[in-house]
PDB file of N, CA and C in Angstrom:
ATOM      1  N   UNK A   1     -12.285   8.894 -16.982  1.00  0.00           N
ATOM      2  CA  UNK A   1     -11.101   8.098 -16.758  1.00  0.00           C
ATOM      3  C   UNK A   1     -11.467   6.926 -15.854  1.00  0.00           C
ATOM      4  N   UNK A   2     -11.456   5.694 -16.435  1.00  0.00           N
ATOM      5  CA  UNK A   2     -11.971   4.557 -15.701  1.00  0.00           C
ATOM      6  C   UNK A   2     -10.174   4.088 -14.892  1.00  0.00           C
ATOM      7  N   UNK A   3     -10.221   4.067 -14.037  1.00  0.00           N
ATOM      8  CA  UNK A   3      -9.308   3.415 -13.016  1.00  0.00           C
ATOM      9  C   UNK A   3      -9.332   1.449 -13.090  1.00  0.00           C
ATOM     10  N   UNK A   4      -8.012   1.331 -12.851  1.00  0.00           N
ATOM     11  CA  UNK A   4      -8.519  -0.515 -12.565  1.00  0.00           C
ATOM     12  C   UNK A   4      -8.521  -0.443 -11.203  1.00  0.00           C
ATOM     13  N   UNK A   5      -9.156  -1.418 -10.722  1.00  0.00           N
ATOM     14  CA  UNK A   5      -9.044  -2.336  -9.540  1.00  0.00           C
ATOM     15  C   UNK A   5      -7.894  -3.165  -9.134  1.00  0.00           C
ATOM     16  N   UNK A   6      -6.855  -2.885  -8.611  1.00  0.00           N
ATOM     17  CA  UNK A   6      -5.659  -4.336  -8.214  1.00  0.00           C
ATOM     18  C   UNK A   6      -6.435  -5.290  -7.374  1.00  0.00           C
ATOM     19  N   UNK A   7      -6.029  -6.115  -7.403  1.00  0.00           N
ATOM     20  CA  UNK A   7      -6.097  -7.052  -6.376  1.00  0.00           C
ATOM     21  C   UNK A   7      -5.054  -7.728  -5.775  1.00  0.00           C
ATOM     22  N   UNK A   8      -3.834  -7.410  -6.740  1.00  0.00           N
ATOM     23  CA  UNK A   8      -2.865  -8.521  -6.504  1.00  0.00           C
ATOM     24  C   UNK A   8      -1.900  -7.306  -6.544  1.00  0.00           C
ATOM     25  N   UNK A   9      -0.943  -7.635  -4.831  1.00  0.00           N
ATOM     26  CA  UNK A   9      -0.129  -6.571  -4.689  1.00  0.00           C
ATOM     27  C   UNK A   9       1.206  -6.874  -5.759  1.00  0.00           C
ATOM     28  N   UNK A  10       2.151  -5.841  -6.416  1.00  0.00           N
ATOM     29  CA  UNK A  10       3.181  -6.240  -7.380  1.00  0.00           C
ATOM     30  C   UNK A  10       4.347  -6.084  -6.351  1.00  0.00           C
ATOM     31  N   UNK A  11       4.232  -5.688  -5.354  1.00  0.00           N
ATOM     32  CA  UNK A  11       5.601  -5.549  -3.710  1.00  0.00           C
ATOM     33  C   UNK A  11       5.049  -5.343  -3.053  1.00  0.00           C
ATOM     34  N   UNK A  12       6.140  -5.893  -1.961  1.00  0.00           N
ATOM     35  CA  UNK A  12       5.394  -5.729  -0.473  1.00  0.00           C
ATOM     36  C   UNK A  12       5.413  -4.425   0.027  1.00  0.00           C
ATOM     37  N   UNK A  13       6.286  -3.567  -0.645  1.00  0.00           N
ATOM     38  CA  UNK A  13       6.279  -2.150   0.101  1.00  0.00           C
ATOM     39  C   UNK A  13       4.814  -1.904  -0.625  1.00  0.00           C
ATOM     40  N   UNK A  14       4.267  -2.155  -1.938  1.00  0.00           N
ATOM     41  CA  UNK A  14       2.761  -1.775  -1.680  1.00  0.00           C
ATOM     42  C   UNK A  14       1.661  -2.082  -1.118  1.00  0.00           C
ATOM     43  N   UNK A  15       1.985  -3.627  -0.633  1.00  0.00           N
ATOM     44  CA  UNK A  15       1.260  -4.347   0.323  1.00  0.00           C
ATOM     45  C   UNK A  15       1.411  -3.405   1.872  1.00  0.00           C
ATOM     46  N   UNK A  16       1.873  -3.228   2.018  1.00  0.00           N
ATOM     47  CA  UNK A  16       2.301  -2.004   3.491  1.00  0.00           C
ATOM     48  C   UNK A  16       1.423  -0.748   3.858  1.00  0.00           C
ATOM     49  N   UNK A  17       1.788  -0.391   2.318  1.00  0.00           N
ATOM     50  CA  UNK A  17       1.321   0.912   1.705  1.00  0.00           C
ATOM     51  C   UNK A  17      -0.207   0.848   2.074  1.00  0.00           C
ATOM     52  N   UNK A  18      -0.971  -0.017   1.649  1.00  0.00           N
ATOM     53  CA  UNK A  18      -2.146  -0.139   1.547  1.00  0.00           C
ATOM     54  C   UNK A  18      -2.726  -0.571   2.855  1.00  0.00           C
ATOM     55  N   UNK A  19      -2.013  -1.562   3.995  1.00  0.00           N
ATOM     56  CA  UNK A  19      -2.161  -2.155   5.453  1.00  0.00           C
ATOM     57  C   UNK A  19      -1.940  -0.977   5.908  1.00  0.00           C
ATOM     58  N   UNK A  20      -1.123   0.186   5.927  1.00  0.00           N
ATOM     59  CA  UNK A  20      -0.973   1.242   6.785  1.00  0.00           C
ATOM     60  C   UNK A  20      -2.372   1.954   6.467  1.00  0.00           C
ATOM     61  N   UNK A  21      -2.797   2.299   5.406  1.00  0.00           N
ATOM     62  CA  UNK A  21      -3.833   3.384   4.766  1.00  0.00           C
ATOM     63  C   UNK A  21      -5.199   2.588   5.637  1.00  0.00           C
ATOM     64  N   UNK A  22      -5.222   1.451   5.190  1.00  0.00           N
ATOM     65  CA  UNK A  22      -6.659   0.754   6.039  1.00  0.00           C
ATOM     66  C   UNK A  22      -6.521   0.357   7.698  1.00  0.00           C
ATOM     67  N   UNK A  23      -5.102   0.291   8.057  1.00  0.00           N
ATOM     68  CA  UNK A  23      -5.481   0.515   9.595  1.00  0.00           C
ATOM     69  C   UNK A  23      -5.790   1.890  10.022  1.00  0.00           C
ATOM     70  N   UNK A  24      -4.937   3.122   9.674  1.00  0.00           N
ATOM     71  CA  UNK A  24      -5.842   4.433   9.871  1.00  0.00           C
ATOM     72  C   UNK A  24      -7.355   4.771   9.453  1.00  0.00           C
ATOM     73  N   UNK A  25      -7.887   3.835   8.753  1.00  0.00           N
ATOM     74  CA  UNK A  25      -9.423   3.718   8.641  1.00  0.00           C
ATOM     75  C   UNK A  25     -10.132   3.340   9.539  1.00  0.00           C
ATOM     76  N   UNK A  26      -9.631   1.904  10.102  1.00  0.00           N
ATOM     77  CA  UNK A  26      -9.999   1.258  10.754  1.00  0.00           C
ATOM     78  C   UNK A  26      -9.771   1.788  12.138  1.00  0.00           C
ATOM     79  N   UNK A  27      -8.747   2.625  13.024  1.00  0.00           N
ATOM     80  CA  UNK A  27      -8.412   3.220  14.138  1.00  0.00           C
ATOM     81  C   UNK A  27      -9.469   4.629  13.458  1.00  0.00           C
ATOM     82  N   UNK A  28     -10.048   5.142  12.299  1.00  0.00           N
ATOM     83  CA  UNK A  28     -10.913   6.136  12.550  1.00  0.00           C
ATOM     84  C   UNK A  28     -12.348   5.822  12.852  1.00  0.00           C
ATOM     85  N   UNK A  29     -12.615   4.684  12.992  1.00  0.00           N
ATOM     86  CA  UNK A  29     -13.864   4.035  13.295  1.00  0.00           C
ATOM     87  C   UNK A  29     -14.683   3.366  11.913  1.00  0.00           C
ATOM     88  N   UNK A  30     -13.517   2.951  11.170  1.00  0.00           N
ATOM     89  CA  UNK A  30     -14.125   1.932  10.194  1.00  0.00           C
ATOM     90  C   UNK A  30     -14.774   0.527  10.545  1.00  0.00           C
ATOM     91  N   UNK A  31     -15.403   0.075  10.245  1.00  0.00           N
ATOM     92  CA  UNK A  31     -15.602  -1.383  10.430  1.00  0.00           C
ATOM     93  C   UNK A  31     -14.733  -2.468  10.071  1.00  0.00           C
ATOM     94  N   UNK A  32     -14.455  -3.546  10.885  1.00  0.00           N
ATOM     95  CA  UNK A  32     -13.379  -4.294  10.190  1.00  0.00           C
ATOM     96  C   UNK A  32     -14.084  -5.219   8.957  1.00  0.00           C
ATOM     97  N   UNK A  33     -13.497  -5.908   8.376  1.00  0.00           N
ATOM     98  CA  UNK A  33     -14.639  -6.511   7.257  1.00  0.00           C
ATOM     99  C   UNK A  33     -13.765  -8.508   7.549  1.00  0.00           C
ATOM    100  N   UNK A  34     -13.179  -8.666   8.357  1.00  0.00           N
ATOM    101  CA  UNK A  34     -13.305  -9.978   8.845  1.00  0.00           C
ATOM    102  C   UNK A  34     -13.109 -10.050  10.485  1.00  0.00           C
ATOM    103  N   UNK A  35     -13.086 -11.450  10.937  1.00  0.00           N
ATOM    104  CA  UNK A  35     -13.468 -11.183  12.225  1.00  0.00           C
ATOM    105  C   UNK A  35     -12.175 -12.116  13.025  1.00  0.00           C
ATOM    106  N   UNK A  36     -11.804 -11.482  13.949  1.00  0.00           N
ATOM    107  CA  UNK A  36     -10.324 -11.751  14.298  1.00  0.00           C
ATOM    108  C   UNK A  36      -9.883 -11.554  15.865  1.00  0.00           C
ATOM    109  N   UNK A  37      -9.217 -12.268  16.047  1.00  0.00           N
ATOM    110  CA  UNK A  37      -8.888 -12.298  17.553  1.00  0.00           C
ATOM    111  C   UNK A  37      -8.305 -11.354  18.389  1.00  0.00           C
ATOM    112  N   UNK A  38      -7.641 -10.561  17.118  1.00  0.00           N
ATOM    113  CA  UNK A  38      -6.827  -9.451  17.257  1.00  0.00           C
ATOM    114  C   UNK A  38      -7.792  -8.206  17.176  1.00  0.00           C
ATOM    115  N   UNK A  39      -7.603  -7.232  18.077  1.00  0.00           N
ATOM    116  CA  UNK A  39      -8.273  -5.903  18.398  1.00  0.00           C
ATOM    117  C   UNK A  39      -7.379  -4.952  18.007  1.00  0.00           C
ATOM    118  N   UNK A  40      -5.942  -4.888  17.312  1.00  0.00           N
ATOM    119  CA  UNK A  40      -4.676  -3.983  16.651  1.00  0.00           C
ATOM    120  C   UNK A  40      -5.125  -3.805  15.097  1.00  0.00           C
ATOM    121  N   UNK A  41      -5.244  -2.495  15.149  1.00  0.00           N
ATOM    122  CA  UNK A  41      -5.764  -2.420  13.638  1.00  0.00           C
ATOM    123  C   UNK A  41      -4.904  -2.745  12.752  1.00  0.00           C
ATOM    124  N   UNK A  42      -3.585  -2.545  12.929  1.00  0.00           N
ATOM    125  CA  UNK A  42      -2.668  -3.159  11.747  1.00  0.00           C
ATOM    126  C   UNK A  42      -2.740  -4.852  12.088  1.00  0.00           C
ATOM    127  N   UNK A  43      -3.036  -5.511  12.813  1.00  0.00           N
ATOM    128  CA  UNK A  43      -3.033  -6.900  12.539  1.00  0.00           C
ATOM    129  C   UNK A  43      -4.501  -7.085  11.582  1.00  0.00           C
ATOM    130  N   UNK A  44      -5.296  -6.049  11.889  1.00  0.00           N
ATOM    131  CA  UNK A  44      -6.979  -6.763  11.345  1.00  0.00           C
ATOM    132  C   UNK A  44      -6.329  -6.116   9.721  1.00  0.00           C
ATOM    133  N   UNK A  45      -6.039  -5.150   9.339  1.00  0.00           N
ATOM    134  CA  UNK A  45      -5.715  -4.945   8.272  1.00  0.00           C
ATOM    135  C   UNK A  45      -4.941  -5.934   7.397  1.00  0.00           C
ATOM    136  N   UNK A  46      -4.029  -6.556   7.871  1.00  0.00           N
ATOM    137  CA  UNK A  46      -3.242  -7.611   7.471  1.00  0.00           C
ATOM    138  C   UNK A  46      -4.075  -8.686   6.950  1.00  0.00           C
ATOM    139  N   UNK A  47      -5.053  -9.040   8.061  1.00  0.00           N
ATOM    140  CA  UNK A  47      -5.813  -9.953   7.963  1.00  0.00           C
ATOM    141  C   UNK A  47      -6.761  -9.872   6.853  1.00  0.00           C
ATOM    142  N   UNK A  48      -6.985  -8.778   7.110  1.00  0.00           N
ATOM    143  CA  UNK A  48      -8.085  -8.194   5.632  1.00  0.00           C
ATOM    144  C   UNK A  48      -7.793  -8.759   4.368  1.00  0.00           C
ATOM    145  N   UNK A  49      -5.952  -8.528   4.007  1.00  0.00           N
ATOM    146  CA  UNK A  49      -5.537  -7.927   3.166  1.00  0.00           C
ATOM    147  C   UNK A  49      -5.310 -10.265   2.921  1.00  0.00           C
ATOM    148  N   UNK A  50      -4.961 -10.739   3.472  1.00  0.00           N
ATOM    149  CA  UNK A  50      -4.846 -11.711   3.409  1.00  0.00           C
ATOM    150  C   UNK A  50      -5.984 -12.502   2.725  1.00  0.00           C
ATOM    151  N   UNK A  51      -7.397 -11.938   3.337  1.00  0.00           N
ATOM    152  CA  UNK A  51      -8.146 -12.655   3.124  1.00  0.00           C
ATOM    153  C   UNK A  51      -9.049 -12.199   1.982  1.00  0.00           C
ATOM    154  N   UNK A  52      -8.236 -11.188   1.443  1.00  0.00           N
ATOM    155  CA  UNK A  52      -8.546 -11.241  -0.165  1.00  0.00           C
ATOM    156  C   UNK A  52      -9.973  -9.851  -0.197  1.00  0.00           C
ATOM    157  N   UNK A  53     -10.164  -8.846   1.218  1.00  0.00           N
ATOM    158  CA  UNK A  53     -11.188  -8.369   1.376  1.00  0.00           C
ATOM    159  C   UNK A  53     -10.816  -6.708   0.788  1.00  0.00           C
ATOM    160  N   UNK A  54      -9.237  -6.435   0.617  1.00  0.00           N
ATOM    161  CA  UNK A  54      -9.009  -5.373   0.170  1.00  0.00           C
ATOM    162  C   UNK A  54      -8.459  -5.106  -0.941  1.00  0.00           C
ATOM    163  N   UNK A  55      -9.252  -3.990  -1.852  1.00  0.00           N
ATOM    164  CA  UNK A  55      -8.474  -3.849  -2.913  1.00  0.00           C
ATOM    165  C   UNK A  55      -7.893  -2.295  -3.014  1.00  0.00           C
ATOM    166  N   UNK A  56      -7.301  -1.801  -4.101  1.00  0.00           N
ATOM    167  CA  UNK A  56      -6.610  -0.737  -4.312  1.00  0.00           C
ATOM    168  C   UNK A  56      -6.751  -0.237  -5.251  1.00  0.00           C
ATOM    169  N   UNK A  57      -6.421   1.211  -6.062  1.00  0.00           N
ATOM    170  CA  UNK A  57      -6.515   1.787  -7.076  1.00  0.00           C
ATOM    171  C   UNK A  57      -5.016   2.636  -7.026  1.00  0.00           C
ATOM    172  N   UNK A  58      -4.239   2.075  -8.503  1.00  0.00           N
ATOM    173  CA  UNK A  58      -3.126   2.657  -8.554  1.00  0.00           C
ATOM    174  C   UNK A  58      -3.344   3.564  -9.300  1.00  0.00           C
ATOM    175  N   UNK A  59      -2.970   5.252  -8.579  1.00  0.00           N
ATOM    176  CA  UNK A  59      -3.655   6.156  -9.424  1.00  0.00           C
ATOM    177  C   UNK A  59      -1.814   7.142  -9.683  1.00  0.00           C
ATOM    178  N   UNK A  60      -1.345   7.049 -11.042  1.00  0.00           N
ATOM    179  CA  UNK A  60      -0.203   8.155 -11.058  1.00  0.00           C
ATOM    180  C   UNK A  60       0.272   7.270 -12.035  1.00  0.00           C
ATOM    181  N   UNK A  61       0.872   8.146 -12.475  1.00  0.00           N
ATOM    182  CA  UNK A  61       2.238   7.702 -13.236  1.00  0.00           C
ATOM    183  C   UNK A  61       3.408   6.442 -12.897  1.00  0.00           C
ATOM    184  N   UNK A  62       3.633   5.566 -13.513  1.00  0.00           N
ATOM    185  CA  UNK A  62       4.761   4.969 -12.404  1.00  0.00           C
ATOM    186  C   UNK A  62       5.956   6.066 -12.452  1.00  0.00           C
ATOM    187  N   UNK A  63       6.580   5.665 -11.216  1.00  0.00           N
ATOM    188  CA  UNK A  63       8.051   6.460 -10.740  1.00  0.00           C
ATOM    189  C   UNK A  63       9.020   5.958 -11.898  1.00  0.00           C
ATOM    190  N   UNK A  64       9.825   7.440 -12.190  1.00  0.00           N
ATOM    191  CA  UNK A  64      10.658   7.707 -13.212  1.00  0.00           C
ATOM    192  C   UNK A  64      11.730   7.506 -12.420  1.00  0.00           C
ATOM    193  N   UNK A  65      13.125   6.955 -12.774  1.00  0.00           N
ATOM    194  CA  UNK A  65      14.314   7.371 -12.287  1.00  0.00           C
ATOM    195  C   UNK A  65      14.406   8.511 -12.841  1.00  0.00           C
ATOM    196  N   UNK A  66      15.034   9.470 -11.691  1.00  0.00           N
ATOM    197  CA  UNK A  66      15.546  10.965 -11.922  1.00  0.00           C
ATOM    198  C   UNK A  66      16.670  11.385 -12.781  1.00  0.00           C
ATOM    199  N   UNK A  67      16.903  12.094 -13.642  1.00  0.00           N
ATOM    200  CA  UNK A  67      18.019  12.751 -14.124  1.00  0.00           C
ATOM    201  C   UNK A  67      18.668  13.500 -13.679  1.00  0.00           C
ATOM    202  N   UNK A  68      20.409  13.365 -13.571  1.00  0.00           N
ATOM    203  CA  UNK A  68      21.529  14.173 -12.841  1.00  0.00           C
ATOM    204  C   UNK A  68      21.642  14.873 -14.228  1.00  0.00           C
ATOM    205  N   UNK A  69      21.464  16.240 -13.949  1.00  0.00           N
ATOM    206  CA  UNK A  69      21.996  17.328 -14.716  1.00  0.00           C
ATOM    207  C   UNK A  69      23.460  17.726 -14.730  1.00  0.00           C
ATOM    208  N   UNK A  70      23.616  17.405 -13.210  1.00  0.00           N
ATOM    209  CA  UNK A  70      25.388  17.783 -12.696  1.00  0.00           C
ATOM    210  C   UNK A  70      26.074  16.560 -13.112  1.00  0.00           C
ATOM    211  N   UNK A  71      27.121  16.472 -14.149  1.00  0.00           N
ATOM    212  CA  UNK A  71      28.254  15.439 -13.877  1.00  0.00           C
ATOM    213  C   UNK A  71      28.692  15.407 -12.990  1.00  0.00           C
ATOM    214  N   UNK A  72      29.070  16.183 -12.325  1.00  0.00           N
ATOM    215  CA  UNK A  72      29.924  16.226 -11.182  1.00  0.00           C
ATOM    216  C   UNK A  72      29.277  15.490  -9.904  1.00  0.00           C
ATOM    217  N   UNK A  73      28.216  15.298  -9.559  1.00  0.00           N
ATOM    218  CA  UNK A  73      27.490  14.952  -8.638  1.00  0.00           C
ATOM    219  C   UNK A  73      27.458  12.960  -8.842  1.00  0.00           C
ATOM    220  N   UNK A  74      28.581  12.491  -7.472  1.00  0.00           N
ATOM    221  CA  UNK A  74      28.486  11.063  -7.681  1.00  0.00           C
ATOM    222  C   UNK A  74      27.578  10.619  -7.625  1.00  0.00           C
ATOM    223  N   UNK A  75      27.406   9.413  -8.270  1.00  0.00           N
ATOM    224  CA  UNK A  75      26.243   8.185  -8.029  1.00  0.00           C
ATOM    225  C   UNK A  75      26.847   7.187  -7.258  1.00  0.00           C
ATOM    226  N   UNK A  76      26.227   6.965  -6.288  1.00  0.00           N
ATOM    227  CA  UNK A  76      26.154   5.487  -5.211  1.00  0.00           C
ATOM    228  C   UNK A  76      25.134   4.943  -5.917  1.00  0.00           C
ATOM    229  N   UNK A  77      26.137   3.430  -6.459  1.00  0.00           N
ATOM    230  CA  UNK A  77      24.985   2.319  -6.443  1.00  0.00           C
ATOM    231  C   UNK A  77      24.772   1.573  -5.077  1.00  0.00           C
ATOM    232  N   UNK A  78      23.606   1.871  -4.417  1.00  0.00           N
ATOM    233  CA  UNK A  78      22.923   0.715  -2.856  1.00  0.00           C
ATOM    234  C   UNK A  78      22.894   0.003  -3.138  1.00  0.00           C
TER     235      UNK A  78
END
């Protein structure tokens, strides 16, 4: 099963997704891979992510909306 490579985030909640995952790399003693004024791993991650140094692998299914079995059970549209 060959995986793609993203490069290009499709939302920012996955842009997040991915800045959170590489600053806990980076606070486990990763190396940063650009060089920055900032010593906060979520800013160097940002920075990373800006400067085109991180990529991702979207691995799953995309998310299904769920099925209500219960009529009875309202729906709120947010």
């Amino acid at each position: 099963m060959d995986l793609p490579i993203e490069t290009k985030f499709d939302s920012n909640y996955r842009k997040v997704l991915v800045a959170a995952r590489r600053a806990r790399q980076i606070q486990s003693g990763a190396s940063p891979l650009v060089r920055s004024q900032s010593n906060k791993a979520c800013r160097l991650a940002q920075e990373e992510i800006q400067a085109g140094k991180i990529a991702y692998v979207h691995v799953g299914p995309p998310p299904e909306k769920p099925t209500i079995e219960d009529p009875g059970i309202p729906i709120l549209a947010i």
